[in-house]
N, C-alpha and C. Protein backbone atom coordinates (compact mmCIF):
# COMPACT_ATOMS: atom_id res chain seq x y z
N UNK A 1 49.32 62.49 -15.02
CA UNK A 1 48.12 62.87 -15.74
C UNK A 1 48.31 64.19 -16.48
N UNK A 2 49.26 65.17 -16.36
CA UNK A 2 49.24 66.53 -16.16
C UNK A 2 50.08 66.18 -18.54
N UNK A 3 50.88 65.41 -17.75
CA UNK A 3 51.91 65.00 -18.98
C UNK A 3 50.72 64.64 -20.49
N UNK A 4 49.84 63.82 -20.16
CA UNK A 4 48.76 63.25 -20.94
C UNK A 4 48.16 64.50 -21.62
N UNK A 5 47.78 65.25 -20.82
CA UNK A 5 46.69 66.31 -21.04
C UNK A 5 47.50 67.60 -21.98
N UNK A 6 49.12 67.67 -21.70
CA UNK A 6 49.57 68.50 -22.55
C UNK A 6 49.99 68.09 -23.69
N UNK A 7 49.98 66.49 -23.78
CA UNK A 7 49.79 65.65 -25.40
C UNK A 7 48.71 65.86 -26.14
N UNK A 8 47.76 65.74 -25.08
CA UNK A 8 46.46 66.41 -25.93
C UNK A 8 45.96 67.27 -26.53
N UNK A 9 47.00 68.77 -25.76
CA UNK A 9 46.47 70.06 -25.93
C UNK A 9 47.73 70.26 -27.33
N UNK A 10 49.05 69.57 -27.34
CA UNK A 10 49.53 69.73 -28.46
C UNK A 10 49.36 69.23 -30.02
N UNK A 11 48.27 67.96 -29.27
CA UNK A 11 48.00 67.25 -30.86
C UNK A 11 46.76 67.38 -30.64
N UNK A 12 45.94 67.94 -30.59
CA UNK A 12 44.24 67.73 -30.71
C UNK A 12 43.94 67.07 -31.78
N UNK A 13 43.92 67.26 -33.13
CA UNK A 13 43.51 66.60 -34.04
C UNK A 13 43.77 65.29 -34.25
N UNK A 14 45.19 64.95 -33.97
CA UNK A 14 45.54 63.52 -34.00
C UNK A 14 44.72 62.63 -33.01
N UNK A 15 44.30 63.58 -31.76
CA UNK A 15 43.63 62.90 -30.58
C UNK A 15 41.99 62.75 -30.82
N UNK A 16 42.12 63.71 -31.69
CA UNK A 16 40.29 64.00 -31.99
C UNK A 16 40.45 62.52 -32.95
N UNK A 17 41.28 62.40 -33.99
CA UNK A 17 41.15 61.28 -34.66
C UNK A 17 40.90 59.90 -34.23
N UNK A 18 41.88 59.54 -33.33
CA UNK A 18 41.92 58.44 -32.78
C UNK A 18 40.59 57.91 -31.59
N UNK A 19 40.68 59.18 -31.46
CA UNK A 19 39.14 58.87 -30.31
C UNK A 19 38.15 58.54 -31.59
N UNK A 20 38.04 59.55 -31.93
CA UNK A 20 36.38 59.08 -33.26
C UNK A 20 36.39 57.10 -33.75
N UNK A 21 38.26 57.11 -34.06
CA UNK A 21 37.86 56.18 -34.43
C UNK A 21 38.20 54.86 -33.54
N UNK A 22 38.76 55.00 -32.36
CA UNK A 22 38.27 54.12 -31.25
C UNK A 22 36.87 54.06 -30.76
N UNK A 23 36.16 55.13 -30.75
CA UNK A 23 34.62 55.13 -29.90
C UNK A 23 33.55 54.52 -31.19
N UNK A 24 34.22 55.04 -32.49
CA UNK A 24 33.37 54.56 -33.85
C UNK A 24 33.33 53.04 -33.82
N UNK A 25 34.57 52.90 -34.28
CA UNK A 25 34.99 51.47 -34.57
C UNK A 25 34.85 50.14 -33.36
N UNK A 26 35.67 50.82 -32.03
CA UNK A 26 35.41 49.99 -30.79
C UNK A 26 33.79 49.44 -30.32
N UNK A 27 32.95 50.59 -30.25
CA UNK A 27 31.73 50.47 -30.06
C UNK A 27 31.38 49.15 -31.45
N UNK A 28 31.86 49.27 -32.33
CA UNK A 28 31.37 48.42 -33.67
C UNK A 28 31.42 47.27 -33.55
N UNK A 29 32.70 47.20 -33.25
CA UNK A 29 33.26 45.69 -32.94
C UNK A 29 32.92 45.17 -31.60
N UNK A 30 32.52 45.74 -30.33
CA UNK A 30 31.99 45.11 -29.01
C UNK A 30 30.36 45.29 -29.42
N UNK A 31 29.76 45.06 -30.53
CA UNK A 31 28.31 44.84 -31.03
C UNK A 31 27.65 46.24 -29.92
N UNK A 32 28.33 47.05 -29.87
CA UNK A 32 27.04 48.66 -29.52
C UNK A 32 26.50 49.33 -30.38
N UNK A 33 26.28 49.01 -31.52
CA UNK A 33 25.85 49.77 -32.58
C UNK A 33 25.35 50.89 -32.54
N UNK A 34 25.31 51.52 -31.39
CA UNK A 34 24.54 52.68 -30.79
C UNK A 34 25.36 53.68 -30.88
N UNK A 35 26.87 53.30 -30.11
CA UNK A 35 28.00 54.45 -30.50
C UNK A 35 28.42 54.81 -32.04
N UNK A 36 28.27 54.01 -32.94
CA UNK A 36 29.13 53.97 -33.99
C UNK A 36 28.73 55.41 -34.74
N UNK A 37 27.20 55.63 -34.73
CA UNK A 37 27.34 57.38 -35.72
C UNK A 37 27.45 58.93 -34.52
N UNK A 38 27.88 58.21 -33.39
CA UNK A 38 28.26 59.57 -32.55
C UNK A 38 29.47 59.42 -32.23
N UNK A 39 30.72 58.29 -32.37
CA UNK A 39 32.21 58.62 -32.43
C UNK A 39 32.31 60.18 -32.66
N UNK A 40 32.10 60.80 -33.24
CA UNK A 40 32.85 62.27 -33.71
C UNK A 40 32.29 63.20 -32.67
N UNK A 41 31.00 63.01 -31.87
CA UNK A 41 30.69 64.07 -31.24
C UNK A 41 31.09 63.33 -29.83
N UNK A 42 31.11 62.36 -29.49
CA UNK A 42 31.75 61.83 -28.34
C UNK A 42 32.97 62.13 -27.93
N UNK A 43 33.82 62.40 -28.80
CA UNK A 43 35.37 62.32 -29.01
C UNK A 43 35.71 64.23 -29.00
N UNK A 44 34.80 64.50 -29.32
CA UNK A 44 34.53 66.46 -29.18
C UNK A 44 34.08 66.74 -27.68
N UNK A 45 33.14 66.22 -27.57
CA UNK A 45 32.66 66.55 -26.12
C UNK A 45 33.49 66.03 -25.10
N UNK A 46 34.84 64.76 -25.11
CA UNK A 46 35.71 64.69 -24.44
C UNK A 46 36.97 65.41 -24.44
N UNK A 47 37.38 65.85 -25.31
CA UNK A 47 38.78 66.66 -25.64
C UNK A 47 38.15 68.11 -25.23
N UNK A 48 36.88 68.39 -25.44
CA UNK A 48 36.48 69.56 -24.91
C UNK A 48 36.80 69.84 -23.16
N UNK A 49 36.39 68.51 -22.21
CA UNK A 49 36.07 69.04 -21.36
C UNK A 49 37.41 67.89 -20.97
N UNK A 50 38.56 67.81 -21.30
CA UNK A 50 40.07 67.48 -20.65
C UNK A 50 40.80 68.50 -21.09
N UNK A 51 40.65 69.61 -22.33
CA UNK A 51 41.14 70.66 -22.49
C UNK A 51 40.84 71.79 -22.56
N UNK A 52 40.25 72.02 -22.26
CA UNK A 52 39.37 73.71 -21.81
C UNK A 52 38.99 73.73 -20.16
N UNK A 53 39.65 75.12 -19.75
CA UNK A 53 39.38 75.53 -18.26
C UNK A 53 37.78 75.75 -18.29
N UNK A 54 37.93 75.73 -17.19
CA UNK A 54 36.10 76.26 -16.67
C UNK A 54 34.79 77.14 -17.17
N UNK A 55 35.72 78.32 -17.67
CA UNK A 55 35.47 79.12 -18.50
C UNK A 55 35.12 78.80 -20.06
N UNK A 56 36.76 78.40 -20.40
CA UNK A 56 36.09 78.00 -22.11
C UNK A 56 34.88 77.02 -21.93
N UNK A 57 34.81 75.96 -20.84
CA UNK A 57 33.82 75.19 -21.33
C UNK A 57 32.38 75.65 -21.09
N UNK A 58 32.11 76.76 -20.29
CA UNK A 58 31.05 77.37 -20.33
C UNK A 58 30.62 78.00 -21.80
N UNK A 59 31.51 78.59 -22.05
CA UNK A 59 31.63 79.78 -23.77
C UNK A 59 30.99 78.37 -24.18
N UNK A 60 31.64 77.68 -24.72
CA UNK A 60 31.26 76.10 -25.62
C UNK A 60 30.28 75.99 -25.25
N UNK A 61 29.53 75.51 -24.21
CA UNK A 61 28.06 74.61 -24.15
C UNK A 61 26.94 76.39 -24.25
N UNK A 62 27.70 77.84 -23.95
CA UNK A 62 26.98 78.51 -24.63
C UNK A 62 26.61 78.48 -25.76
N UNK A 63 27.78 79.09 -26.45
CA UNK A 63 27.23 78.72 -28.18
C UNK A 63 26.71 77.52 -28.96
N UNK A 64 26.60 76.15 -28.21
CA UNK A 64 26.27 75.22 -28.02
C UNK A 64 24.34 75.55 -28.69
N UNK A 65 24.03 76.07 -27.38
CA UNK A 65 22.70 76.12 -27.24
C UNK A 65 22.06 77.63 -27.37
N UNK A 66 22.90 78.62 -28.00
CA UNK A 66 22.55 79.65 -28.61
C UNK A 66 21.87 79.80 -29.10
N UNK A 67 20.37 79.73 -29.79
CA UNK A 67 19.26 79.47 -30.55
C UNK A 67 19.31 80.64 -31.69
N UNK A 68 19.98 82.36 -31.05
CA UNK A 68 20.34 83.15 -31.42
C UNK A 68 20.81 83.25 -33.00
N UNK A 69 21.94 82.13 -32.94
CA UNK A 69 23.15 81.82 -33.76
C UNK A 69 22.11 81.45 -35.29
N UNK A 70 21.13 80.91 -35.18
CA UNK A 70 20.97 80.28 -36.41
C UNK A 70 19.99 81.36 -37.39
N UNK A 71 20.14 81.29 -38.54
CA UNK A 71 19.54 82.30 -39.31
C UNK A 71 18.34 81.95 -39.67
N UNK A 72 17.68 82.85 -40.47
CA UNK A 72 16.11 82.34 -40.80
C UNK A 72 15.85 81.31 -42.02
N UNK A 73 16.97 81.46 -42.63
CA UNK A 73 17.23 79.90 -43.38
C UNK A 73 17.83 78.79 -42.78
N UNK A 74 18.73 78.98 -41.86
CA UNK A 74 18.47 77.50 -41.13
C UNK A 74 17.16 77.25 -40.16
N UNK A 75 16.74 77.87 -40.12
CA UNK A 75 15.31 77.18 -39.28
C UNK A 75 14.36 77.00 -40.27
N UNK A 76 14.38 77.35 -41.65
CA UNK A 76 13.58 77.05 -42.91
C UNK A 76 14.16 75.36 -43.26
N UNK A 77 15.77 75.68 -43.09
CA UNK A 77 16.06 74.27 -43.32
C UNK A 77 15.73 73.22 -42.22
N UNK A 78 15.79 73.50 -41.13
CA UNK A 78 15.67 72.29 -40.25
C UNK A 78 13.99 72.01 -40.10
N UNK A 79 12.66 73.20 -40.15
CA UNK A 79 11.82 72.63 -40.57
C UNK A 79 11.20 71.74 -41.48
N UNK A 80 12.05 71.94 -42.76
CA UNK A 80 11.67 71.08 -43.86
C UNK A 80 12.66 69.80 -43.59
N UNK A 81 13.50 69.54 -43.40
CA UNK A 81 14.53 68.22 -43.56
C UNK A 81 13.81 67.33 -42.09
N UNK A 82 13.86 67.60 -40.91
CA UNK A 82 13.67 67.41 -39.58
C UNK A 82 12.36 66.06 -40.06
N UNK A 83 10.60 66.56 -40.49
CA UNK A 83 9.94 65.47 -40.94
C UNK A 83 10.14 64.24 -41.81
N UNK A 84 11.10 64.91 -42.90
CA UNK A 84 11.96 64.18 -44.04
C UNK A 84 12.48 62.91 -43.32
């Protein structure tokens, strides 16, 4: 397992790829239509938490939910688009 996980940590992107488009596409074709527009965040939130220690993954689901982070034009934007 140890071997897997340092394939991962050397190719992330190639791995980020292939997941999006196994969880995109797979979900498509076994009729889940449910997975198909979250492949990309499915495939993030797994490489996140098979490659980041304990720590980074705390930092991550911090800035995650930082409310802090967003400026007074993105909350201008997400009020107006959000009803849209």
């Amino acid at each position: 397992m140890n071997n897997v996980i340092d394939f991962i940590k050397r190719n992330r992107l190639a791995t980020f790829l292939i997941l999006t488009f196994g969880i995109s596409w797979g979900g498509a074709l076994l009729g889940i239509a449910l997975l198909y527009p979250f492949g990309p965040s499915a495939a993030a939130l797994i490489l996140v938490v098979l490659t980041y220690d304990r720590a980074e993954r705390r930092d991550f689901w911090r800035r995650v939910f930082d409310i802090r982070r967003i400026s007074g034009g993105g909350y201008l934007l997400i009020v107006l688009i959000c009803p849209a």
